[in-house]
Structures are given as structure tokens and as C-alpha cells.
C-alpha atoms as a PDB file:
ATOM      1  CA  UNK A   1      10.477  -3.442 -15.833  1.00  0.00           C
ATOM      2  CA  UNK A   2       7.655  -0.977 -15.943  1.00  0.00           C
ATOM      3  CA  UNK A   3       7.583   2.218 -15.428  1.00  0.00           C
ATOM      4  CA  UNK A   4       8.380   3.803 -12.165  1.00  0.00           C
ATOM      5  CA  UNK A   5       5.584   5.641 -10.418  1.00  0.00           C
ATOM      6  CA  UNK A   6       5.717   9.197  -9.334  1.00  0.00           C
ATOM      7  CA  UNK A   7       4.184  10.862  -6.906  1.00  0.00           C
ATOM      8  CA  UNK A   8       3.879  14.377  -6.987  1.00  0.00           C
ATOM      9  CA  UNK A   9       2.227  16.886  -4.299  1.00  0.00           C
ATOM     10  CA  UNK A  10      -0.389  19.065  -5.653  1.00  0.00           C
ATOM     11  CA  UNK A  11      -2.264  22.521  -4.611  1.00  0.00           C
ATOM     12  CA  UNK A  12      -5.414  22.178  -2.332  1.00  0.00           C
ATOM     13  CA  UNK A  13      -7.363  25.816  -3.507  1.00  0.00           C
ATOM     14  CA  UNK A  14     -10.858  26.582  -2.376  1.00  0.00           C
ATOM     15  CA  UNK A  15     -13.747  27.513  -4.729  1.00  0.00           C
ATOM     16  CA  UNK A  16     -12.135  26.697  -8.337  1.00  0.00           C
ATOM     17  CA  UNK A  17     -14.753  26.842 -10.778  1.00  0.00           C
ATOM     18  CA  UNK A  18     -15.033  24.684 -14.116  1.00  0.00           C
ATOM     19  CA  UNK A  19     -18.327  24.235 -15.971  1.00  0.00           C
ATOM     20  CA  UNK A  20     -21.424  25.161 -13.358  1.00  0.00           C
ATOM     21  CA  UNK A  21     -19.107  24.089 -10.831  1.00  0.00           C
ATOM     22  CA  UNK A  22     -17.362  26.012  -7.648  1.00  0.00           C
ATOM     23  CA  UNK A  23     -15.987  23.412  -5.481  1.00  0.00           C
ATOM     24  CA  UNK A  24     -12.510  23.198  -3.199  1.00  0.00           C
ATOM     25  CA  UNK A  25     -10.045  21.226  -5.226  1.00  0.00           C
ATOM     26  CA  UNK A  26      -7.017  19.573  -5.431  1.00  0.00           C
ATOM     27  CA  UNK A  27      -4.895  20.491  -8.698  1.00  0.00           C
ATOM     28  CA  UNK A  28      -1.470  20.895 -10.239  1.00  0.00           C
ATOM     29  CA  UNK A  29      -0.169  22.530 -13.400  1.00  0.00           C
ATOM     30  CA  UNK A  30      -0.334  19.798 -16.369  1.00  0.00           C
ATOM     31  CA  UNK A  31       3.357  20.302 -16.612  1.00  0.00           C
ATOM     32  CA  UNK A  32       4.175  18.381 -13.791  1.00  0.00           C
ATOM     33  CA  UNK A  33       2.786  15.399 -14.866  1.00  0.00           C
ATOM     34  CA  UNK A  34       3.465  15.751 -18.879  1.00  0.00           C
ATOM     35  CA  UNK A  35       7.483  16.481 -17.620  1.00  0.00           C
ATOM     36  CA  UNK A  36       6.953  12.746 -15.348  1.00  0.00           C
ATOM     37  CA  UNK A  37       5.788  10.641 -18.505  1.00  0.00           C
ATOM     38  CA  UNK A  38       7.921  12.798 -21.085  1.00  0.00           C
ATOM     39  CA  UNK A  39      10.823  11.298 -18.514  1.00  0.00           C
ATOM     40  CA  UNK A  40       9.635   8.012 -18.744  1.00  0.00           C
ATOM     41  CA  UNK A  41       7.683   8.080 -15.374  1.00  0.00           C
ATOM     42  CA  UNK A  42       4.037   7.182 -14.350  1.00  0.00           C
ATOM     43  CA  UNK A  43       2.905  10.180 -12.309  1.00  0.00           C
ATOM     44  CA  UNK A  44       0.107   9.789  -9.665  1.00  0.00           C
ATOM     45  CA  UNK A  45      -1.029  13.041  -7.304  1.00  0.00           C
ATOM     46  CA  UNK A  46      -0.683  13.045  -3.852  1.00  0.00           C
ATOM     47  CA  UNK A  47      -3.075  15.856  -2.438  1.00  0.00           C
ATOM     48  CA  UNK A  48      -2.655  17.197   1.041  1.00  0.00           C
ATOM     49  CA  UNK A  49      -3.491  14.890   3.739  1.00  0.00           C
ATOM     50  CA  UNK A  50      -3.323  14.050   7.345  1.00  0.00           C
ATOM     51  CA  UNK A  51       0.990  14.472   7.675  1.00  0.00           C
ATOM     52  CA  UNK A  52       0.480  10.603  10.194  1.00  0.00           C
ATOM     53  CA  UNK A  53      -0.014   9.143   6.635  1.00  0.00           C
ATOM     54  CA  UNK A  54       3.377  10.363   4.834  1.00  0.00           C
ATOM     55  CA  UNK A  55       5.594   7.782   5.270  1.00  0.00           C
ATOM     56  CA  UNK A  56       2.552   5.153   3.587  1.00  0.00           C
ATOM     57  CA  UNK A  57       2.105   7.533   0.592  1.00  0.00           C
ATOM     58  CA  UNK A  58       5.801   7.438  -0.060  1.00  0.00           C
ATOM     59  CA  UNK A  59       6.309   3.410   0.564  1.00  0.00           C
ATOM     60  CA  UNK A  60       3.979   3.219  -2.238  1.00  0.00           C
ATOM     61  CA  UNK A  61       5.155   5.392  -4.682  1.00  0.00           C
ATOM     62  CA  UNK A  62       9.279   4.911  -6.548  1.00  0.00           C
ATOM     63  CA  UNK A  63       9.793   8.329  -6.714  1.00  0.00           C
ATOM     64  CA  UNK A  64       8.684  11.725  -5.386  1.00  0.00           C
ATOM     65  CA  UNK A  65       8.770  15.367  -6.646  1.00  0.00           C
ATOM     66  CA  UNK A  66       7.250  18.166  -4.205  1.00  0.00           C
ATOM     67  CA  UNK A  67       5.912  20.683  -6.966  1.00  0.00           C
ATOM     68  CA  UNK A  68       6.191  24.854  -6.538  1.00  0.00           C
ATOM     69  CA  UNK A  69       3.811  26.900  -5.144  1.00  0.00           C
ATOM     70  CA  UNK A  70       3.186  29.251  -2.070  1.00  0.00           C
ATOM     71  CA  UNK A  71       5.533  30.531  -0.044  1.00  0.00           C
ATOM     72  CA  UNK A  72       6.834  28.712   2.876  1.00  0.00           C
ATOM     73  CA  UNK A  73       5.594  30.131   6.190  1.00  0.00           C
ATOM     74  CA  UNK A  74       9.161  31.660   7.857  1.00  0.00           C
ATOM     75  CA  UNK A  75       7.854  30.337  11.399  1.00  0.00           C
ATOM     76  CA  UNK A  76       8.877  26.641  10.032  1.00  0.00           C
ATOM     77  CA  UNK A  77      12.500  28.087   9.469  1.00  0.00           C
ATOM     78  CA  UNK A  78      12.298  30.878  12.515  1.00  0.00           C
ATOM     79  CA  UNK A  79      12.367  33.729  10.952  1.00  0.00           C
ATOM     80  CA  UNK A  80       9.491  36.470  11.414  1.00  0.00           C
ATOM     81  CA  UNK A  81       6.900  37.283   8.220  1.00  0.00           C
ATOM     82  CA  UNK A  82       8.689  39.248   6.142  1.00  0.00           C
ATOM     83  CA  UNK A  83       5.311  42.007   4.487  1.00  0.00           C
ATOM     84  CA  UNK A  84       6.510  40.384   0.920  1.00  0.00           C
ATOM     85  CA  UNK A  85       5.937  37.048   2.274  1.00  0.00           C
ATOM     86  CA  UNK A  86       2.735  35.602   0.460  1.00  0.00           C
ATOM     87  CA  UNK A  87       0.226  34.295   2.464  1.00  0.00           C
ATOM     88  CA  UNK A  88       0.943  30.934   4.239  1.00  0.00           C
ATOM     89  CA  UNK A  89      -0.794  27.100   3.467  1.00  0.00           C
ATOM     90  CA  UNK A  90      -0.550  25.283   6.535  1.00  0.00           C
ATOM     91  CA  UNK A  91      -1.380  22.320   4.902  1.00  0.00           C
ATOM     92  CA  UNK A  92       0.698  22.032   2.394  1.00  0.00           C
ATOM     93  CA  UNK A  93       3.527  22.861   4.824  1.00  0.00           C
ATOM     94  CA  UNK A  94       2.534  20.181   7.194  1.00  0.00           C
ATOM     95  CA  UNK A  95       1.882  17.459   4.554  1.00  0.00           C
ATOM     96  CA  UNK A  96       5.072  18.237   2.405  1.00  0.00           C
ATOM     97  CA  UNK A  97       7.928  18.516   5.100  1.00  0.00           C
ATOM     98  CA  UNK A  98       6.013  14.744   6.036  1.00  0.00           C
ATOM     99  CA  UNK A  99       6.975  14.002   2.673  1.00  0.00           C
ATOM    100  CA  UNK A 100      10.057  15.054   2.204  1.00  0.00           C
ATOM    101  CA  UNK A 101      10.821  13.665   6.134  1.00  0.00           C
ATOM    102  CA  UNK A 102       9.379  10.062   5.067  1.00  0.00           C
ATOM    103  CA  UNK A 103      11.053  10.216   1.587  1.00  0.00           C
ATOM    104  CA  UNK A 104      14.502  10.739   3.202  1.00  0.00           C
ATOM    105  CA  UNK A 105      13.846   8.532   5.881  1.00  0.00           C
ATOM    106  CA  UNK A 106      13.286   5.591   3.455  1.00  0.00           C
ATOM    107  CA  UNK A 107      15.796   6.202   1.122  1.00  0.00           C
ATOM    108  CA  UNK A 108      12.758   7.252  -1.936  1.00  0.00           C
ATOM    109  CA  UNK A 109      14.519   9.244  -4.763  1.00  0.00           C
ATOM    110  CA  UNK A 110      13.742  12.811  -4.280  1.00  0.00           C
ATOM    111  CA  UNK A 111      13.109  16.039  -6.463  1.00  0.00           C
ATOM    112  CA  UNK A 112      11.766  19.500  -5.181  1.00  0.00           C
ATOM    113  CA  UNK A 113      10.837  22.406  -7.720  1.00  0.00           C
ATOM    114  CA  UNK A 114      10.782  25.558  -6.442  1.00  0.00           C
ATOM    115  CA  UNK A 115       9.086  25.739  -3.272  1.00  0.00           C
ATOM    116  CA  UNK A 116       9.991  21.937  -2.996  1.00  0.00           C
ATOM    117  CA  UNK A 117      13.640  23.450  -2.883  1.00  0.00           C
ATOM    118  CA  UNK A 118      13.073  25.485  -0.260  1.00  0.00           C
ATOM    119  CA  UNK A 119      11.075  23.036   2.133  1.00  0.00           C
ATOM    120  CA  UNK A 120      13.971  20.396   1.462  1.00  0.00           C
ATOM    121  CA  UNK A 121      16.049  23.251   2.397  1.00  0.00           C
ATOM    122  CA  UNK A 122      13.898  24.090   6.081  1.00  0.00           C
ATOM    123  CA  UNK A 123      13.369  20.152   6.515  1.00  0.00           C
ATOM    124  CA  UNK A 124      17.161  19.871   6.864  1.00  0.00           C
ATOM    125  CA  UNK A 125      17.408  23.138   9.186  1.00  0.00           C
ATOM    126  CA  UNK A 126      18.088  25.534   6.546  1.00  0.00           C
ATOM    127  CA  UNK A 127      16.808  28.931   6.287  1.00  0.00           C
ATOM    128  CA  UNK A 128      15.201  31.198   2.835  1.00  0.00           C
ATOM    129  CA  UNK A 129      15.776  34.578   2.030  1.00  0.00           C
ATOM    130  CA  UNK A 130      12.589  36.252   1.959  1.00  0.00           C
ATOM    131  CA  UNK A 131      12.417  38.326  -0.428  1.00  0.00           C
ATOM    132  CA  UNK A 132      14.957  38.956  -3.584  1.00  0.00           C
ATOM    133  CA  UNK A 133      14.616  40.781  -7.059  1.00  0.00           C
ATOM    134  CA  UNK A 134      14.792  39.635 -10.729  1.00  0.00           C
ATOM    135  CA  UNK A 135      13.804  36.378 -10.583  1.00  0.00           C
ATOM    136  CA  UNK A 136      10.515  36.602 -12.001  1.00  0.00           C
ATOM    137  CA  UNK A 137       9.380  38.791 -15.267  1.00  0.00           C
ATOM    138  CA  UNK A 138       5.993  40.292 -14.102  1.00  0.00           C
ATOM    139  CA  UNK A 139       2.874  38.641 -11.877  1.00  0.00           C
ATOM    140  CA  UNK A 140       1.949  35.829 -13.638  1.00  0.00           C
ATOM    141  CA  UNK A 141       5.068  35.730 -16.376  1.00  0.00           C
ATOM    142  CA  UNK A 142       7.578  33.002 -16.129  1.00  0.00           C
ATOM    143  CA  UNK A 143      11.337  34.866 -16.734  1.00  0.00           C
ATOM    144  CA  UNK A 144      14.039  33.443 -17.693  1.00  0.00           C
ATOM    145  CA  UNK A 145      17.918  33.598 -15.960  1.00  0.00           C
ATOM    146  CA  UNK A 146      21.124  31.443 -16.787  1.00  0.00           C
ATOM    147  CA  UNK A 147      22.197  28.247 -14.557  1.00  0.00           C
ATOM    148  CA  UNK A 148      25.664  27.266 -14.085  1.00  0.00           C
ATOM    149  CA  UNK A 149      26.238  23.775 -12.026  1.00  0.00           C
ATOM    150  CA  UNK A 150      28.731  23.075  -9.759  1.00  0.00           C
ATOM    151  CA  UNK A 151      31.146  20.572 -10.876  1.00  0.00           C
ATOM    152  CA  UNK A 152      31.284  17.322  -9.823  1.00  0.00           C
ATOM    153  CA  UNK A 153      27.571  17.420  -8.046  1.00  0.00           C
ATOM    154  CA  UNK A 154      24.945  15.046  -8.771  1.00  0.00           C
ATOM    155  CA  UNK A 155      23.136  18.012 -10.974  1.00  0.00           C
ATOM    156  CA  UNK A 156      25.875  18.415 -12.805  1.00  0.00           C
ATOM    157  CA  UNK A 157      25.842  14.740 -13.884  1.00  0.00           C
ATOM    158  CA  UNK A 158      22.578  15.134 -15.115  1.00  0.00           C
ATOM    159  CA  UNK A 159      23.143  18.791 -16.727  1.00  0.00           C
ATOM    160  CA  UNK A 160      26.964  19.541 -17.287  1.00  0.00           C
ATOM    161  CA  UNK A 161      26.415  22.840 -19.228  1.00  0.00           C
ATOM    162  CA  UNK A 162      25.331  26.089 -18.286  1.00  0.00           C
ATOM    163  CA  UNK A 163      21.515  26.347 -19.761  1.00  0.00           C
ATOM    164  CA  UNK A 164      18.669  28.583 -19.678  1.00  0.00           C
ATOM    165  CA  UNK A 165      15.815  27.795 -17.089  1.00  0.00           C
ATOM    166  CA  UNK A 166      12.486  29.408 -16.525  1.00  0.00           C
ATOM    167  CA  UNK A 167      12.053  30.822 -13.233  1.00  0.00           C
ATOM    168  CA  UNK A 168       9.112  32.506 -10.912  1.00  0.00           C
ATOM    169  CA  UNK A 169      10.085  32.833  -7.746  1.00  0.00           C
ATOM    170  CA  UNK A 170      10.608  35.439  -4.935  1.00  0.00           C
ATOM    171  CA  UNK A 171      12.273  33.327  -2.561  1.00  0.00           C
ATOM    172  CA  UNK A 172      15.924  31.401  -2.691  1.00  0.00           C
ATOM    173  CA  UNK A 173      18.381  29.324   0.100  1.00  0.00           C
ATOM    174  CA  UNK A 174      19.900  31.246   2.546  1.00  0.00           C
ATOM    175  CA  UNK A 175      21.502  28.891   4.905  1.00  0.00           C
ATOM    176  CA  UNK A 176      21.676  25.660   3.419  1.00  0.00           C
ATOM    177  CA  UNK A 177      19.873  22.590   5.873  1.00  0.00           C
ATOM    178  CA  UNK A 178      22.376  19.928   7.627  1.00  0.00           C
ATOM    179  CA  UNK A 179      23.904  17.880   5.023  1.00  0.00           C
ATOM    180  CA  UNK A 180      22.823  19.654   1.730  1.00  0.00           C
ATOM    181  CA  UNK A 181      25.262  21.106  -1.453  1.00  0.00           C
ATOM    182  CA  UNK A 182      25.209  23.789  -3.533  1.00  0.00           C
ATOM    183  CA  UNK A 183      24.990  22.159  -6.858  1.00  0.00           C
ATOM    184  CA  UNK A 184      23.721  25.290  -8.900  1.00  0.00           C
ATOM    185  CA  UNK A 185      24.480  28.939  -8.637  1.00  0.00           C
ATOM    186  CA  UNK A 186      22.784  31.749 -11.403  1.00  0.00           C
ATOM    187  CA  UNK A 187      24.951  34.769 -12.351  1.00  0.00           C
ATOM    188  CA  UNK A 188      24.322  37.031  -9.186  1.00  0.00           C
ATOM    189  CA  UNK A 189      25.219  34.166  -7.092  1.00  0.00           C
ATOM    190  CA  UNK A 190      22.142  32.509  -5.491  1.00  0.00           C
ATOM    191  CA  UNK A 191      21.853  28.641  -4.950  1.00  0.00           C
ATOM    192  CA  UNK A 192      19.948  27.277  -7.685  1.00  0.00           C
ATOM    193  CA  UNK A 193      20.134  23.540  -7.083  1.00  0.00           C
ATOM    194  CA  UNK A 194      20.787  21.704  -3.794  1.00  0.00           C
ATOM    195  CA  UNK A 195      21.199  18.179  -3.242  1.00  0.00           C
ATOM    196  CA  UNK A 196      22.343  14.948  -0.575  1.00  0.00           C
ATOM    197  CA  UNK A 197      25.584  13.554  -1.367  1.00  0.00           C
ATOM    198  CA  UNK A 198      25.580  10.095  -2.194  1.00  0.00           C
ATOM    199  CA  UNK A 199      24.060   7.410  -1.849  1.00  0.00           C
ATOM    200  CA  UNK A 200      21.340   9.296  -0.611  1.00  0.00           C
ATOM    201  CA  UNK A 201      19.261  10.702  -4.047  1.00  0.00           C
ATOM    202  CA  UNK A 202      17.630  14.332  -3.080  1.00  0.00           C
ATOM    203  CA  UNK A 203      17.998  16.801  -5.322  1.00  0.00           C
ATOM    204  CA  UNK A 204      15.767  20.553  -5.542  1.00  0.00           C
ATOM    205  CA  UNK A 205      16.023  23.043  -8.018  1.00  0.00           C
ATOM    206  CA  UNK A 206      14.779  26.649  -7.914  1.00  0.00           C
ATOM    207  CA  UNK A 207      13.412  26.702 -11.399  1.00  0.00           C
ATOM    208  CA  UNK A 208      10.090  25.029 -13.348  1.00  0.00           C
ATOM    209  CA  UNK A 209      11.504  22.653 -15.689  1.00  0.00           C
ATOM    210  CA  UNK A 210       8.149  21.865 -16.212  1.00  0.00           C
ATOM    211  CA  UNK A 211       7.436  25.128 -17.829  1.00  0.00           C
ATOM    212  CA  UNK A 212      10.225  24.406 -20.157  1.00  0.00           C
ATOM    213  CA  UNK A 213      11.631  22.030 -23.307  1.00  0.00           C
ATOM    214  CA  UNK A 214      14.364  20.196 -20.942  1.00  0.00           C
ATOM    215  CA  UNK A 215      13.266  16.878 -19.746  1.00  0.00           C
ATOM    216  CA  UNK A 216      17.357  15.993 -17.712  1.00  0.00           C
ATOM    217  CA  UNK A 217      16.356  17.016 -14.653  1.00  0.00           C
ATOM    218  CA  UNK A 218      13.092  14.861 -13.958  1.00  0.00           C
ATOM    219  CA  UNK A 219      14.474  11.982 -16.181  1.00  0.00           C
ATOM    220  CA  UNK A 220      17.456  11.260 -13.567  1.00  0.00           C
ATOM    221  CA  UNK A 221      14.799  11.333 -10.352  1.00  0.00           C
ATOM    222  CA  UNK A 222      12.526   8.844 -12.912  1.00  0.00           C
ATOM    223  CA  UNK A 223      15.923   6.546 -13.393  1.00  0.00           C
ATOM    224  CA  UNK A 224      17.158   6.699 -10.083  1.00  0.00           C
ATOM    225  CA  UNK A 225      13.362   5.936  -9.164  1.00  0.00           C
ATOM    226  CA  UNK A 226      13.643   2.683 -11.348  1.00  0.00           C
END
């Protein structure tokens, strides 16, 4: 069989400039896709669009990671803006939790990073915690913190050890959505990995793997995917 294809959303920023160009574009960090193929995965981008056309972007796609990125605006969870809330991206909201929704709906093998974690998180009726501490080095500076995985959860099959992820985020799970696990907790305690249980495959995690040397977490979405 070939290789599974992987569709993964991207960033829709106005005014980007390369060469004598400033135009609105749709991007992602090269990571994403180099983690895909290092996994064995074909990766195809899946910019924000009309939210009607979800469930036909995931029917033709194996797998599907929802990347990082802004924060999530708290009115989708019901929660007021926090003032260390970044600023919102209605779009990407809209077309991601469309996503996720068809992606779940269908059965599609499923892997949020980061912000991906936390809209799987909202989809399902969970709420974030706004704000927390020590998750990220400095603006712009991927830290690093320690992940332990629960045993006996679908993360842990694919990463049985405590490792070393890097992290950038602000944000975390406060209530977990209808249905979802803990699989990961780092050292003060927050939820580092949530997932479906079986057979369903959904799995986030609150790190970038893509920003690091560990390919185990995007090679079990690209074999589940095959």
C-alpha cells in the first residue's frame, strides 16, 4: 500500500512578505510536514475554508492532525476573555472544530498539537485554563518540561517512558470534553495528552513534536491512518 495521506490545518496570516511580495497567506511551520513524511505519511495542507466543506476535506484525506497556533477564543468553551488571552482567529476556530467534528464523525484517525489539543478538548465540551506559567522559555523560545504517560492509554502505547518534549504554550485542559482521557500529565500536574478510548483513534498532545527529534507520536496517527 502507499502511503497514507495527511492532512494538516495550517495558519491563514495577512500581509506575509517573501521576495517583493506582501500578500495574505496560508502557511505552516515546515515541521509539520517534515514530522508527516519522517513518519511515513504524505502530508497535504488544508487551509481555512468555508466550515459546510469539512466533512469532504476529511473523506479525502487518511489521516488528520490540527497543528498549534492561536489561542482558542473562550466564548467557544463559555468562559469570558481572560486580558492574557491572545487575540482570537475566527476562522481557524470555525474551520478546525468542522474538522475535528467531521473527523470524529467518520471515524478519520485524529492528532491535535497544541492548540489542536485544546479545540479537541472544547469540541467535546471541555473547557482550557486560560492562562498558566512555565510552560514556555521566553516569546518566541520553545522550553522544554518532562512528560509522564498514563499507563495503559493509547499514548502510552506509542510512548511508554517518561521523555522530554518541547513546549510553547500558555494554555492547558481544564475540564476534559465528554468522553476524553488523561493520557499524559507533566510534573506540576497538568494534562498533557488526551485521547478517545477505543476503537475510536483521537489523540492531542500539548507539546510540538514537530519542533523536536521524536517521530512516535505522529508515526502511530500515520499507522493507524494506513
Amino acid at each position: 500500500m502507499g502511503r497514507p495521506l495527511i492532512g494538516v490545518s495550517t495558519y491563514l496570516e495577512p500581509g506575509v512578505r517573501w521576495g517583493v511580495w506582501e500578500l495574505d497567506a496560508t502557511l505552516l511551520p515546515a515541521g509539520y510536514p517534515r514530522l508527516v513524511q519522517r513518519a511515513g505519511g504524505l502530508a497535504a495542507l488544508l487551509p481555512p475554508d468555508d466550515p459546510a466543506h469539512a466533512a469532504q476535506a476529511v473523506a479525502r484525506v487518511d489521516g488528520l492532525v490540527v497543528a498549534g497556533g492561536p489561542d482558542v477564543e473562550p466564548a467557544r468553551y463559555g468562559a469570558e476573555r481572560s486580558p492574557r488571552t491572545g487575540p482570537p482567529a475566527p476562522e481557524r476556530d470555525a474551520w478546525e472544530l468542522a474538522l475535528i467534528e467531521a473527523a470524529l464523525a467518520s471515524g478519520t484517525p485524529l492528532l491535535g498539537i497544541c492548540r489542536g489539543m485544546q479545540l479537541l478538548n472544547v469540541a467535546l465540551g471541555g473547557t482550557l485554563v486560560q492562562h498558566l506559567d512555565g510552560h514556555l522559555k521566553d516569546v518566541g523560545v520553545f522550553g522544554q518540561h518532562d512528560v509522564t504517560p498514563v499507563p495503559g492509554t493509547r499514548y502510552a502505547g506509542a510512548v511508554p517512558e517518561t521523555t522530554t518534549v518541547p513546549a510553547y504554550h500558555h494554555q492547558a485542559v481544564e475540564r476534559l470534553g465528554e468522553g476524553l482521557l488523561a493520557s499524559a500529565h507533566t510534573t506540576d500536574g497538568t494534562v498533557e495528552a488526551i485521547e478517545l478510548p477505543r476503537p475510536a483513534w483521537a489523540l492531542g498532545v500539548q507539546w510540538h513534536p514537530e519542533m523536536g527529534d521524536d517521530p512516535r507520536v505522529m508515526r502511530a496517527l500515520v499507522e493507524a491512518a494506513s
